[in-house]
C-alpha atoms as a PDB file:
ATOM      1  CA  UNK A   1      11.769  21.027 166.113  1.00  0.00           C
ATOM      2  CA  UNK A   2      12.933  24.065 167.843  1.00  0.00           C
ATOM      3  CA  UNK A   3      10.050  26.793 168.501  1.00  0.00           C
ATOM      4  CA  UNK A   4      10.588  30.806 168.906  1.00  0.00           C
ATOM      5  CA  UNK A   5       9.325  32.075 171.358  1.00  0.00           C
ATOM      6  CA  UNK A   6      10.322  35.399 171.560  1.00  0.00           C
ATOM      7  CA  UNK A   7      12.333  37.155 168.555  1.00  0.00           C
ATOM      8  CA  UNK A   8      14.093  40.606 169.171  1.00  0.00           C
ATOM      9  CA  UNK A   9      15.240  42.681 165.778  1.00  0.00           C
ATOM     10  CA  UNK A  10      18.289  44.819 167.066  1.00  0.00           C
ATOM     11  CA  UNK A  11      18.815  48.503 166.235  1.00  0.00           C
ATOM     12  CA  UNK A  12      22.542  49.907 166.293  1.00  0.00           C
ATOM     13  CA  UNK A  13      23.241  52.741 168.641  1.00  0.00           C
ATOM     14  CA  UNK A  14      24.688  56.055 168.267  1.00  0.00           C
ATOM     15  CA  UNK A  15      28.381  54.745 169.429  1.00  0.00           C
ATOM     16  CA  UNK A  16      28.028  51.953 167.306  1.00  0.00           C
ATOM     17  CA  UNK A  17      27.177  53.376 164.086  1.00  0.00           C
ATOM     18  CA  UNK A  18      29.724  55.948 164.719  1.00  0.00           C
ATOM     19  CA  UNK A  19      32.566  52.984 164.838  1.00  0.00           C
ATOM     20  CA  UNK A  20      31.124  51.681 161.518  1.00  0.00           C
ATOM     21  CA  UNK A  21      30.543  55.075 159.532  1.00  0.00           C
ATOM     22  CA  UNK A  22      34.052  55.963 160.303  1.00  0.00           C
ATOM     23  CA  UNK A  23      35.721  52.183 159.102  1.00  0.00           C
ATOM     24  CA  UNK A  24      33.434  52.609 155.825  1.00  0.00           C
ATOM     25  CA  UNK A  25      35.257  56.168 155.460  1.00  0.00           C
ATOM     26  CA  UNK A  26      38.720  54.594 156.058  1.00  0.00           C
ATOM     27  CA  UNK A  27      37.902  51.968 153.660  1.00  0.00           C
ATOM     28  CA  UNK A  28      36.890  54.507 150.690  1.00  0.00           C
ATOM     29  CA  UNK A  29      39.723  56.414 151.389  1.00  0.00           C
ATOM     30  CA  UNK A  30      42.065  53.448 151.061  1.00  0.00           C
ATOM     31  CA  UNK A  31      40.446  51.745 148.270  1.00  0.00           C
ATOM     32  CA  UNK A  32      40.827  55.975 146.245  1.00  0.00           C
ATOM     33  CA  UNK A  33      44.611  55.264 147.055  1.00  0.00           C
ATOM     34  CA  UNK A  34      44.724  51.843 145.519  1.00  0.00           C
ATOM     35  CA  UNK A  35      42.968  53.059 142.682  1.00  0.00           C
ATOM     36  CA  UNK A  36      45.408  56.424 142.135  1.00  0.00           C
ATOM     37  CA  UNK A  37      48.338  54.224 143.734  1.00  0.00           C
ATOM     38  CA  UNK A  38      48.230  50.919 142.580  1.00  0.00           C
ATOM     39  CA  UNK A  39      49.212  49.266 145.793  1.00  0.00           C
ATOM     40  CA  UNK A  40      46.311  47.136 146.862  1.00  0.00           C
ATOM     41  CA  UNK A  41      48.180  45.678 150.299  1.00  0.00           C
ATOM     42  CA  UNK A  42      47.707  49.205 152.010  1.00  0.00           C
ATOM     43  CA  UNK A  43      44.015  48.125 152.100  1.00  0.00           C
ATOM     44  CA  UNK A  44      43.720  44.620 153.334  1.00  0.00           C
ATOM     45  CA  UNK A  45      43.952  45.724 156.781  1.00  0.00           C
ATOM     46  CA  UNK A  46      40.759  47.684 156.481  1.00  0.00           C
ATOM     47  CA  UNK A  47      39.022  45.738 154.430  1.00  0.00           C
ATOM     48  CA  UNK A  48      39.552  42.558 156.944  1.00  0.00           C
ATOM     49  CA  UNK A  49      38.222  45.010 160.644  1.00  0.00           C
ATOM     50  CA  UNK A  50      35.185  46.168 158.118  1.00  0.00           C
ATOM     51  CA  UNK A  51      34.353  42.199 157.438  1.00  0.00           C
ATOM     52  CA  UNK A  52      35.645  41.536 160.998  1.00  0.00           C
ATOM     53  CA  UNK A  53      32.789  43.975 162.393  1.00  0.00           C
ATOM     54  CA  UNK A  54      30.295  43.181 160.307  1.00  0.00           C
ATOM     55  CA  UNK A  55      30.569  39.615 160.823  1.00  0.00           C
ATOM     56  CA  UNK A  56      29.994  39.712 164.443  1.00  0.00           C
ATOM     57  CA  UNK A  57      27.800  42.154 164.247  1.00  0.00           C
ATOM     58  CA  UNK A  58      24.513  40.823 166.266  1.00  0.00           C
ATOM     59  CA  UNK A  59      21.108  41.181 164.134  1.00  0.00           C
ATOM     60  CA  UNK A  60      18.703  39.370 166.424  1.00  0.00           C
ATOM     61  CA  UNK A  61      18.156  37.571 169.692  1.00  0.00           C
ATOM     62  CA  UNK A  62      16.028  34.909 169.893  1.00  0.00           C
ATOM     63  CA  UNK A  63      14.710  32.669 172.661  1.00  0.00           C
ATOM     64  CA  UNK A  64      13.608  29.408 171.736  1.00  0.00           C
ATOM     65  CA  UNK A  65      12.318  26.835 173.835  1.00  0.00           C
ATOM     66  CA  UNK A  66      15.919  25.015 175.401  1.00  0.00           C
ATOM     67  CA  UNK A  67      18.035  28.147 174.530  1.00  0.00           C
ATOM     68  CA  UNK A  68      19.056  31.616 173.780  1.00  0.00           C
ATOM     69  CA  UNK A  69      20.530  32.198 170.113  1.00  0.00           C
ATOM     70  CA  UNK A  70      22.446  35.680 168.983  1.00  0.00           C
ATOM     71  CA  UNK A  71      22.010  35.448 165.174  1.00  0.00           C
ATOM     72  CA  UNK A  72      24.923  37.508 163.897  1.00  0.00           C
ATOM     73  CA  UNK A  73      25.608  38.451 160.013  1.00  0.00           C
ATOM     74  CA  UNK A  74      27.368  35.440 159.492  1.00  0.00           C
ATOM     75  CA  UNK A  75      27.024  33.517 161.965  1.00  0.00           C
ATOM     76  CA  UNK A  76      25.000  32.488 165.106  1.00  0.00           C
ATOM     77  CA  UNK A  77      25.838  31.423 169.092  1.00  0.00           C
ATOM     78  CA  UNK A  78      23.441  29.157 170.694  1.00  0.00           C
ATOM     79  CA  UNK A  79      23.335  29.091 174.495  1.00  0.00           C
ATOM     80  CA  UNK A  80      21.184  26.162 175.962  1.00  0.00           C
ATOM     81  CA  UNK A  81      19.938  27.437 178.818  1.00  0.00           C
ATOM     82  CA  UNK A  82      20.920  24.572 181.027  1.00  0.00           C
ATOM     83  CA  UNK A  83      24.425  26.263 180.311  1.00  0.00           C
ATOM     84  CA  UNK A  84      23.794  29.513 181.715  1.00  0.00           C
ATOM     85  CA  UNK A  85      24.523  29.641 185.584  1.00  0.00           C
ATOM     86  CA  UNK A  86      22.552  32.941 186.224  1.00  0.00           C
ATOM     87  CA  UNK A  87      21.784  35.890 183.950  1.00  0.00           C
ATOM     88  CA  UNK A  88      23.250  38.984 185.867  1.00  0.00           C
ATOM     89  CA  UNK A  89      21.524  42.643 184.898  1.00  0.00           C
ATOM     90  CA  UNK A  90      24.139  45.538 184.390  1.00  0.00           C
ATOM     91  CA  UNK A  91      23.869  48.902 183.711  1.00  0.00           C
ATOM     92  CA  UNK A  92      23.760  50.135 179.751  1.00  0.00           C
ATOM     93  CA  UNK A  93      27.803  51.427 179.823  1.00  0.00           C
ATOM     94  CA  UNK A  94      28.427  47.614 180.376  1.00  0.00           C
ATOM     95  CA  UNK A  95      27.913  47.407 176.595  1.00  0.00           C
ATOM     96  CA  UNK A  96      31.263  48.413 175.902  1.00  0.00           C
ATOM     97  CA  UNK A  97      32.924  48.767 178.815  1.00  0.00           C
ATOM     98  CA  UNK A  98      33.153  45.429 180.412  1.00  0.00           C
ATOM     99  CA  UNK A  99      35.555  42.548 180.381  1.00  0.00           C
ATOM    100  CA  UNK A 100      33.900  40.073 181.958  1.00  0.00           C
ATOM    101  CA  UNK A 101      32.399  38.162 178.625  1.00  0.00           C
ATOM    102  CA  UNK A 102      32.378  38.777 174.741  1.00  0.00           C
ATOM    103  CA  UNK A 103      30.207  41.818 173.927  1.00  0.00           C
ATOM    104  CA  UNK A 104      27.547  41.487 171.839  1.00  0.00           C
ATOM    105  CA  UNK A 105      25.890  44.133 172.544  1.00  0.00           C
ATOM    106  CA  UNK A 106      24.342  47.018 170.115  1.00  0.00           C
ATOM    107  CA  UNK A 107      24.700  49.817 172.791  1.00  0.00           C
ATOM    108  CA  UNK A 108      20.722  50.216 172.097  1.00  0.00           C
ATOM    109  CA  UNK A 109      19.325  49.182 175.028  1.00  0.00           C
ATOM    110  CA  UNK A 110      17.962  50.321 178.784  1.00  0.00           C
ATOM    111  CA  UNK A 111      20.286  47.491 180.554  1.00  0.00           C
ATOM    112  CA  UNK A 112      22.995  45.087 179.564  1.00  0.00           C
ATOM    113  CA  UNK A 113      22.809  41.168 180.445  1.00  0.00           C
ATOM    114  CA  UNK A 114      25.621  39.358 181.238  1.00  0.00           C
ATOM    115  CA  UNK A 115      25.122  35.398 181.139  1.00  0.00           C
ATOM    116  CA  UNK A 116      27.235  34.086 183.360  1.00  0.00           C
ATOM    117  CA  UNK A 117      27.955  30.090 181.703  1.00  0.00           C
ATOM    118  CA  UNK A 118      28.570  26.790 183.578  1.00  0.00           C
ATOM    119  CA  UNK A 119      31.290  26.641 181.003  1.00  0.00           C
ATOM    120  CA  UNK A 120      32.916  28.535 178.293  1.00  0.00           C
ATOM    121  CA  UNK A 121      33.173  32.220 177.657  1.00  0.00           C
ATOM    122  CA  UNK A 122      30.665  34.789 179.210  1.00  0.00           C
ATOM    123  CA  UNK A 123      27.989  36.823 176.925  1.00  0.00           C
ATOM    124  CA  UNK A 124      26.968  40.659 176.905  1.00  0.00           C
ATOM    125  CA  UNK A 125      23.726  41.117 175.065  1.00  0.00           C
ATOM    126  CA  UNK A 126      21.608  44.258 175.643  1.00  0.00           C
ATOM    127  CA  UNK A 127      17.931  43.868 174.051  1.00  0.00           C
ATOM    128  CA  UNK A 128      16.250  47.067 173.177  1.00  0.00           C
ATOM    129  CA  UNK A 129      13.657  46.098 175.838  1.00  0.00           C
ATOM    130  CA  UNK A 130      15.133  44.213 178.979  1.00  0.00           C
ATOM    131  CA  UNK A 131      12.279  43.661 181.025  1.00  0.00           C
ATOM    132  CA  UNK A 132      10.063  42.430 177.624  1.00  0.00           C
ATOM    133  CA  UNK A 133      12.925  39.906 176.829  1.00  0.00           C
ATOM    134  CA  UNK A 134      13.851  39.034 180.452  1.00  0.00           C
ATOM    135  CA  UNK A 135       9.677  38.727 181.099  1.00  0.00           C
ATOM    136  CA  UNK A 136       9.691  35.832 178.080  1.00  0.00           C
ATOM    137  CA  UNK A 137      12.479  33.702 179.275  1.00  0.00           C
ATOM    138  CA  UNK A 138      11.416  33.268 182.890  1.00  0.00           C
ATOM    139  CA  UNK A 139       8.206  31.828 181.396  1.00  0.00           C
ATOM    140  CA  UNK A 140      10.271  29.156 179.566  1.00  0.00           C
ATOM    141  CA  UNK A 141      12.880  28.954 182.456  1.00  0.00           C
ATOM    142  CA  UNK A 142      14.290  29.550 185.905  1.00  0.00           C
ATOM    143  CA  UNK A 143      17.596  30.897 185.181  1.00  0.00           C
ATOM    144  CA  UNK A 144      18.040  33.366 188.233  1.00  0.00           C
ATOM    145  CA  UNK A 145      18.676  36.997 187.174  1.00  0.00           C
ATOM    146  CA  UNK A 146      20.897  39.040 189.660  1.00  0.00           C
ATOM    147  CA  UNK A 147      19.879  42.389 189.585  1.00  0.00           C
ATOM    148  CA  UNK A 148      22.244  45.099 190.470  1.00  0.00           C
END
């Protein structure tokens, strides 16, 4: 059976909740127009980036005791850790301004981590507190963290 060991609860940042506020507009706006209008096509485009974000939308990291899960809205990405080559630290912009994996990253956080995998795509993640989270997974394992 798979044991937590350290469980993070994620809080949105400004950017973030920006992105979202403004989607939830467009969609009200569009769904007034399909009521006055009639023409419900107009909307689908909204209505599938505002289930888009909000499916990928990460809630919680966890660490467990063989790997790293991201526990999104709908679903979840599990990283064993013998996957992860090295865990490289980044600076906070990294959270949306990098290309070098799949952001999932709340733009919350002191420092962005990029796990860099043996194989498959790269992961952003960027826990509220870096150190705390990077302090529990080097007691579970030696991943080496580059730190720029």
């Amino acid at each position: 059976m798979e044991e937590i060991v350290y469980e993070e609860k994620l809080k949105y940042g400004r950017l973030l909740k920006t992105v979202i506020t403004l989607l939830w507009i467009l969609l009200t706006i569009q769904l007034l127009g399909i009521l006055i209008f009639g023409t419900i096509i107009k909307g689908l485009p909204i209505l599938a980036a505002m289930f888009f974000v909000y499916s990928i939308m990460p809630r919680k990291y966890q660490i467990s005791n063989d790997r790293i899960r991201i526990v999104c809205n709908i679903f979840r990405i599990d990283t064993k850790f013998e996957n992860i080559e090295r865990i490289e630290l980044r600076p906070a912009s990294n959270a949306f301004a990098s290309i070098e994996g799949v952001r999932l990253a709340t733009g919350n956080g002191q420092k962005c981590l990029l796990l860099v995998k043996t194989h498959g795509i790269n992961l952003i993640i960027q826990p509220s507190n870096t150190e705390k989270f990077l302090e529990h997974l080097n007691k579970i394992n030696d991943i080496p963290v580059i730190r720029n």
